[in-house]
Protein backbone atom coordinates (compact mmCIF):
# COMPACT_ATOMS: atom_id res chain seq x y z
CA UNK A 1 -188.40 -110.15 -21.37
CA UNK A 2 -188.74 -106.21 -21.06
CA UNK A 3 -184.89 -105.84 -21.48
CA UNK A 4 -185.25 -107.58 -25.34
CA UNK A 5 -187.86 -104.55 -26.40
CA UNK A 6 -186.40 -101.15 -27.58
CA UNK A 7 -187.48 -98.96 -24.14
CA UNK A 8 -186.00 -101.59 -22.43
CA UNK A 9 -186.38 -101.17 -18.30
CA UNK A 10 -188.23 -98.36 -18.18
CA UNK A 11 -191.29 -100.85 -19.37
CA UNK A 12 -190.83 -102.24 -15.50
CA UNK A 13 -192.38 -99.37 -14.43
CA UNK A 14 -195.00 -98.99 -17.16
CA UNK A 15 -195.20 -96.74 -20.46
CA UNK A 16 -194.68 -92.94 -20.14
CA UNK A 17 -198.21 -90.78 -20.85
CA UNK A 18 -197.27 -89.09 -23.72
CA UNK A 19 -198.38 -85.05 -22.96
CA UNK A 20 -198.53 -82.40 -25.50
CA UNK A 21 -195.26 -81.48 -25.96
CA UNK A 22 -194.19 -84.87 -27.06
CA UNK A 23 -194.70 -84.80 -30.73
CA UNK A 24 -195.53 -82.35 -33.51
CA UNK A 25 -195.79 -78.49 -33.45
CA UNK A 26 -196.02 -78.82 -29.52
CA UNK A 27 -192.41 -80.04 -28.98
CA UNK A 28 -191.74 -77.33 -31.09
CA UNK A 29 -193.10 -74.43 -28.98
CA UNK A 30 -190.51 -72.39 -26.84
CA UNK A 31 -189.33 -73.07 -23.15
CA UNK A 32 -191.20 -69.76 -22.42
CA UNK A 33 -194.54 -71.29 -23.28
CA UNK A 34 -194.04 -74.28 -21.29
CA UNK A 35 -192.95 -72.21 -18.00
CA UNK A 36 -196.42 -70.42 -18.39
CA UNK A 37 -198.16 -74.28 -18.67
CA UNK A 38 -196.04 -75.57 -15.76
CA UNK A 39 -197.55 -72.33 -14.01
CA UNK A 40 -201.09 -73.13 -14.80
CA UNK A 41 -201.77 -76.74 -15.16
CA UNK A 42 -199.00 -78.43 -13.03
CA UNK A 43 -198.37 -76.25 -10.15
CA UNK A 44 -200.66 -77.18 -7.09
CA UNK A 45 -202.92 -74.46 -6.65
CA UNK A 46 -203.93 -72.91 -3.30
CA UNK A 47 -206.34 -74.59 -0.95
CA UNK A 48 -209.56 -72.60 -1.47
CA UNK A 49 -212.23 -75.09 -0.77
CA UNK A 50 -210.88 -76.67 2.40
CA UNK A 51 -208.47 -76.16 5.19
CA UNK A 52 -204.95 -77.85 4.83
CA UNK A 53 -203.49 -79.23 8.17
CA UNK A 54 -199.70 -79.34 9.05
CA UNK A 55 -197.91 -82.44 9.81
CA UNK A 56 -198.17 -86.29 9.21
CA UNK A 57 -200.51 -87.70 11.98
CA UNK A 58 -202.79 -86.34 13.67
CA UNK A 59 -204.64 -88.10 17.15
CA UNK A 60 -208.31 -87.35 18.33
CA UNK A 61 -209.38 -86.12 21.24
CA UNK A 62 -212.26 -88.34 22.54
CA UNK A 63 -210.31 -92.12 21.57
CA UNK A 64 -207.02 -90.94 20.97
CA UNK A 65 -206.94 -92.95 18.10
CA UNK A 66 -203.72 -92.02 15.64
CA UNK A 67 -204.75 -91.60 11.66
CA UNK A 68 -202.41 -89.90 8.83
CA UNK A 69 -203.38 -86.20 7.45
CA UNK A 70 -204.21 -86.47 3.82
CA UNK A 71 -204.45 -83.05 2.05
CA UNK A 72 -207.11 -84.40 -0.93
CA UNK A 73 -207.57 -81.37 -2.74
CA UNK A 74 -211.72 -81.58 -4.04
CA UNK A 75 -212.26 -81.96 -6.93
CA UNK A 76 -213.44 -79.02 -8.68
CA UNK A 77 -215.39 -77.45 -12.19
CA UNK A 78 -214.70 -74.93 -14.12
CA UNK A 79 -217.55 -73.68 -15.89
CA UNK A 80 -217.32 -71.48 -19.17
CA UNK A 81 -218.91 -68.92 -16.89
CA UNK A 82 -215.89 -68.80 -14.61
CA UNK A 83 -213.74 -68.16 -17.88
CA UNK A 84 -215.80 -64.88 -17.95
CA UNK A 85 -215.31 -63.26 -14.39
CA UNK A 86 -212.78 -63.74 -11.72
CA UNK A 87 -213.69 -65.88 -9.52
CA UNK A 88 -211.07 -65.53 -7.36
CA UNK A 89 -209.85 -69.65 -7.20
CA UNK A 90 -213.47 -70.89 -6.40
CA UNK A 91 -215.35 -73.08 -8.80
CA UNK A 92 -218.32 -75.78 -8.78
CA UNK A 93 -218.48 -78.55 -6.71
CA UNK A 94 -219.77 -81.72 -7.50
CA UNK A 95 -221.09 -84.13 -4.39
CA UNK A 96 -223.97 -85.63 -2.67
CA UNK A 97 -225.52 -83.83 0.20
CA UNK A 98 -227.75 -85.96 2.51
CA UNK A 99 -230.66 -83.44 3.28
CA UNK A 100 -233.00 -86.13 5.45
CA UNK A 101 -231.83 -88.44 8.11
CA UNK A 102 -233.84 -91.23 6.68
CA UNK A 103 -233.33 -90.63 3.15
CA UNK A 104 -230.53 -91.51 0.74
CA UNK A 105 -228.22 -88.81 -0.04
CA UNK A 106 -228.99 -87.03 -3.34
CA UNK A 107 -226.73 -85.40 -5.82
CA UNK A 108 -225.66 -81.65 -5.42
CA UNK A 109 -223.89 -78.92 -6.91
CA UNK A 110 -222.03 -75.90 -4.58
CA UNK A 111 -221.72 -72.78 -6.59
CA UNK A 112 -219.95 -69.63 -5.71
CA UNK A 113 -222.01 -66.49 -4.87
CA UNK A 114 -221.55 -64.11 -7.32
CA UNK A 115 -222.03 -60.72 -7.90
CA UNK A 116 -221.40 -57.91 -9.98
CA UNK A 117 -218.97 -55.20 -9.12
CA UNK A 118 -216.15 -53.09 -10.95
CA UNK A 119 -212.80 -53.06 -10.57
CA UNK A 120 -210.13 -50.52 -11.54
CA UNK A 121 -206.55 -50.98 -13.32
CA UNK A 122 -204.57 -47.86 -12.82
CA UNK A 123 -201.90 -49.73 -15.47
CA UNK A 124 -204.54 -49.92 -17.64
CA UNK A 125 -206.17 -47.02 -16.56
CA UNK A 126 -209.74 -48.75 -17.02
CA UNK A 127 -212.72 -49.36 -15.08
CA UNK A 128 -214.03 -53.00 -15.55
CA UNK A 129 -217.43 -54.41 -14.55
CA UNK A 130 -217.03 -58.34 -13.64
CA UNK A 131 -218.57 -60.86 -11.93
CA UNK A 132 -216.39 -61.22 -8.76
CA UNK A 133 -216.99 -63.50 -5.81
CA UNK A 134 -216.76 -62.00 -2.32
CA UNK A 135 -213.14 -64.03 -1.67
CA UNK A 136 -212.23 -61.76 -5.19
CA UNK A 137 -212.95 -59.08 -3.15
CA UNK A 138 -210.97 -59.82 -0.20
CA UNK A 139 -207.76 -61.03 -2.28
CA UNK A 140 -207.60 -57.60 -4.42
CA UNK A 141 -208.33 -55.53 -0.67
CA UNK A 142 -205.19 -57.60 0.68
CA UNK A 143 -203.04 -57.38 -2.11
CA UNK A 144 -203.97 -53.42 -1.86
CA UNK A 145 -205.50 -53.33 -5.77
CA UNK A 146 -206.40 -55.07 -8.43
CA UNK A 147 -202.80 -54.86 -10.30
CA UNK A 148 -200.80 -56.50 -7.86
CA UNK A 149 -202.90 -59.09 -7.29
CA UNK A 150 -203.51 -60.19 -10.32
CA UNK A 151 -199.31 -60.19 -10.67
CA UNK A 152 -198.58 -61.48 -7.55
CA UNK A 153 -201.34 -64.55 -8.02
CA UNK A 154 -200.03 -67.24 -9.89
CA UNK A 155 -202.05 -68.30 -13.05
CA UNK A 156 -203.25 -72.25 -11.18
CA UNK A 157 -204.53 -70.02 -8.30
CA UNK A 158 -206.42 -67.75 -10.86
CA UNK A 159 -208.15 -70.33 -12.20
CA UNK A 160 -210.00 -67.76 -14.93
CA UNK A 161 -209.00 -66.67 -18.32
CA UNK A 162 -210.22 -63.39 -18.28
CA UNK A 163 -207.91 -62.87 -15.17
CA UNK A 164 -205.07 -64.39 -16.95
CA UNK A 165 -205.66 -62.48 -20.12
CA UNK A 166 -205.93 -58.87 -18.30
CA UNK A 167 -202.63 -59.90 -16.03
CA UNK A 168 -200.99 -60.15 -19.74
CA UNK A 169 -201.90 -57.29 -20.98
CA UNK A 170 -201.08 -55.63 -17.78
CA UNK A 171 -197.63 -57.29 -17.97
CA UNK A 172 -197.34 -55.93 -21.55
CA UNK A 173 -198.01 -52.64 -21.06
CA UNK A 174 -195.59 -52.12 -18.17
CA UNK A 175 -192.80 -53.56 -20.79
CA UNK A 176 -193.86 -50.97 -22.77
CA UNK A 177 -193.60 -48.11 -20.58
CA UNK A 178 -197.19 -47.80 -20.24
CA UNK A 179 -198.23 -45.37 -22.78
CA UNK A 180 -201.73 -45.50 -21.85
CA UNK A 181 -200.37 -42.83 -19.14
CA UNK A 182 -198.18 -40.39 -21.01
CA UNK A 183 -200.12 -37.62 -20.61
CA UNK A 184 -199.43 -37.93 -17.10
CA UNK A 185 -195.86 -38.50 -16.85
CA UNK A 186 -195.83 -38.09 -12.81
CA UNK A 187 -198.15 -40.56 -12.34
CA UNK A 188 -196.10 -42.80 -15.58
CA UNK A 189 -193.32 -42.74 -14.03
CA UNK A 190 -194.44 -43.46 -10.62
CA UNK A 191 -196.20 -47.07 -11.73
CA UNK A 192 -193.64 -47.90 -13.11
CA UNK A 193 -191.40 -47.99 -10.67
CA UNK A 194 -194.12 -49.40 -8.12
CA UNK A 195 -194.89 -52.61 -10.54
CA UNK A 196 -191.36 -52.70 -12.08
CA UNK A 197 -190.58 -55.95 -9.18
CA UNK A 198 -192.77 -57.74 -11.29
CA UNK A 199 -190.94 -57.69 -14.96
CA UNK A 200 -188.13 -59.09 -13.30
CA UNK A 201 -189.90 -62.14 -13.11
CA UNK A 202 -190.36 -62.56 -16.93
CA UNK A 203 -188.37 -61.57 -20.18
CA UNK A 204 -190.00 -60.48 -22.78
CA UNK A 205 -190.79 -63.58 -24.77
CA UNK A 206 -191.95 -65.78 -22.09
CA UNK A 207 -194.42 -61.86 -21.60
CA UNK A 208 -195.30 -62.98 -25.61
CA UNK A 209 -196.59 -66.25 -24.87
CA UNK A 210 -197.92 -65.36 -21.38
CA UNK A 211 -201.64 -66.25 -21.12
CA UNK A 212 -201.99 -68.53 -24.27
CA UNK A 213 -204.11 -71.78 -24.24
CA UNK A 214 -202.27 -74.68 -26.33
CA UNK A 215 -204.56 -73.96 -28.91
CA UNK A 216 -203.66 -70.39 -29.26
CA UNK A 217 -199.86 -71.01 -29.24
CA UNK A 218 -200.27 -73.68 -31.63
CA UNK A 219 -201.62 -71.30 -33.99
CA UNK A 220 -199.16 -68.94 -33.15
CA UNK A 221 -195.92 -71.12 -33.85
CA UNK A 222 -197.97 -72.03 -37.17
CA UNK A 223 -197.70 -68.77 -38.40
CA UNK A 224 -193.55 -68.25 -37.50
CA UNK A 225 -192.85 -71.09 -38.74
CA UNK A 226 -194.71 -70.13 -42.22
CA UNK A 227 -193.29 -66.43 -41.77
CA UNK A 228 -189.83 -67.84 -41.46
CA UNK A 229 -190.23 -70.82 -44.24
CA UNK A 230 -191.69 -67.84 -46.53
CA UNK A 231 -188.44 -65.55 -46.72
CA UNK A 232 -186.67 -68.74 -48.50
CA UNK A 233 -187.08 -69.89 -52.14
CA UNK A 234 -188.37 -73.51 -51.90
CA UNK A 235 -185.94 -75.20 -53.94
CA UNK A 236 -183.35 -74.12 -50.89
CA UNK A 237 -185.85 -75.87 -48.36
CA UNK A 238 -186.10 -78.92 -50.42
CA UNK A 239 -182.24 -79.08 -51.22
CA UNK A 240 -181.15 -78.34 -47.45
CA UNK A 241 -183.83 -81.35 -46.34
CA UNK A 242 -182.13 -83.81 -48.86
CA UNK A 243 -178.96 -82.66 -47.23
CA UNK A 244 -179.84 -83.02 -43.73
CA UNK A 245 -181.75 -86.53 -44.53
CA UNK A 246 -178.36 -87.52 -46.26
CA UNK A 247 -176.15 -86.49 -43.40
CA UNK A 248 -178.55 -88.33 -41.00
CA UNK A 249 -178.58 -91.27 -42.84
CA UNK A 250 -174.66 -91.05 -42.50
CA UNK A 251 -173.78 -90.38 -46.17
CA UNK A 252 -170.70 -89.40 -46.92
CA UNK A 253 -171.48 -87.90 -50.23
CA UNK A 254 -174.18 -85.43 -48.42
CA UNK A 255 -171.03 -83.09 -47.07
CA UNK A 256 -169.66 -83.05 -50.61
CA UNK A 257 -172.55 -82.23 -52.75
CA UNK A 258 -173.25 -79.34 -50.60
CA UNK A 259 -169.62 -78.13 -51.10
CA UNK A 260 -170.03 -78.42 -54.45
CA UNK A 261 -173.27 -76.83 -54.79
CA UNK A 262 -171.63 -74.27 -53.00
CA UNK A 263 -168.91 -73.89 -55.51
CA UNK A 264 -171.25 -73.83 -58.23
CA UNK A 265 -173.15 -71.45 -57.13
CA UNK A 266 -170.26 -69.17 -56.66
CA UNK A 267 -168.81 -70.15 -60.12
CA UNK A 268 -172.69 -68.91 -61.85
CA UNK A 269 -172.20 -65.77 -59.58
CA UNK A 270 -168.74 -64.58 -60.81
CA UNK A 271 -168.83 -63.41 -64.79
CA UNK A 272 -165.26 -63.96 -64.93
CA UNK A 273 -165.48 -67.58 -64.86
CA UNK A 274 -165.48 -69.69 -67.79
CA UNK A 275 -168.25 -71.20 -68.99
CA UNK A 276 -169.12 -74.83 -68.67
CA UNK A 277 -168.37 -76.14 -72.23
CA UNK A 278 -164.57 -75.26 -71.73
CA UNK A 279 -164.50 -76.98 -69.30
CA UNK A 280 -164.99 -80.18 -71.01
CA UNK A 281 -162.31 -81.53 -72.69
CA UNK A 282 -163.71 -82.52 -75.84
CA UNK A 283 -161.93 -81.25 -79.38
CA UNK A 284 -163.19 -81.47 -82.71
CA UNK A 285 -161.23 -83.29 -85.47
CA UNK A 286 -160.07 -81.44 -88.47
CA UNK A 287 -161.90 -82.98 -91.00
């Protein structure tokens, strides 16, 4: 029965979720935005919230009783006021907490402690004050500043948009050659060659679309496709979609009206050619 249906077998094993990049301007948007969305939506982030264990099976002490390890990661929220610090991976948990022996368990939420601090960029050359967590803390101490680790922590891991938006603009202006610095050249010269491990890692348009929600580089490959569809005369768009419509539709005539559009044109472009009436080969009677 599934075979006599267009998708044929792959209806055995259900219907493929159609994801963003299926269908209209987002299967249009460049391989460099989706290696940025693989990055930050798909890869699995680092345990934060609980301790992974190694192995398969694991056996107890006390009954010796063998059970399989699952890894569940928790699930976790991200509140728009994570968006605006760095929480450094942690977010809100949802879950009950059972706070009386001979009670029911009750709903509760685990936040983060936060607290406000400042950071330093010496790319940037700035002094930001965020809300930072005390594990933000550690990671920028172990990564030995605040540059390399926001460009040595992968965008699912830091789980913040400001984060991801400063790591851009960090990322851009090392591909510039930092100019925020050229009044110190020593000091230029000597980031550069400290953080320059790191633009390996990208080229510079999958640096453009670095740090873009969907929405943002939806808008984006809006306006270059308009930019590009702009620098041609719209009669041109319209006659090349006829043409490619034709040619899909497997017309043969498609391939010879554009040759002899072609033609034409270059016959109204050269002065020396006659004009259309001789070529017809009507004569008038002598009367």
């Amino acid at each position: 029965m599934a075979s006599a249906t267009p998708q044929g077998a792959k209806l055995l094993y259900g219907l493929r979720k159609s994801n963003k990049f299926a269908k209209g301007l987002g299967a249009l948007l460049p391989p460099a935005y989706k290696k940025f969305w693989n990055e930050w939506k798909n890869q699995q982030p680092a345990a934060v919230h609980y301790v992974p264990k190694d192995g398969m099976f694991q056996r107890e002490d006390i009954t010796g009783l063998v059970t399989p390890i699952q890894n569940v990661p928790l699930p976790l929220i991200d509140t728009p006021e994570s968006h605006d610090g760095i929480w450094g991976g942690e977010a809100v948990i949802k879950g009950f907490q059972k706070r009386n022996q001979y009670k029911r368990r009750v709903p509760h939420f685990w936040v983060p402690v936060l607290r406000r601090s400042v950071v330093h960029s010496r790319v940037l050359n700035e002094y930001m004050a965020v809300t930072v967590t005390d594990r933000t803390l550690d990671q920028i101490h172990d990564h030995h500043g605040f540059d390399h680790y926001l460009l040595k922590t992968p965008a699912c891991d830091l789980r913040s948009m400001l984060a991801i938006k400063l790591k851009k603009k960090i990322l851009e202006e090392l591909a510039a050659g930092c100019p925020k610095l050229a009044a110190e050249p020593t000091k230029q010269q000597e980031y550069l060659k400290e953080f320059a491990c790191y633009l390996e890692q990208y080229t510079a348009e999958e640096i453009e679309w670095y740090g873009l929600t969907y929405t943002e580089a939806i808008i984006k490959m809006k306006h270059l496709s308009e930019d590009k569809d702009a620098l041609l005369p719209k009669k041109l768009l319209f006659r090349q979609k006829l043409i490619d419509q034709l040619k899909e539709a497997g017309i043969r005539e498609a391939q010879e009206g554009e040759t002899d559009g072609d033609e034409g044109l270059k016959r109204l472009k050269d002065p020396n050619t006659s004009s259309w009436l001789s070529n017809l080969s009507f004569k008038p009677k002598n009367w």
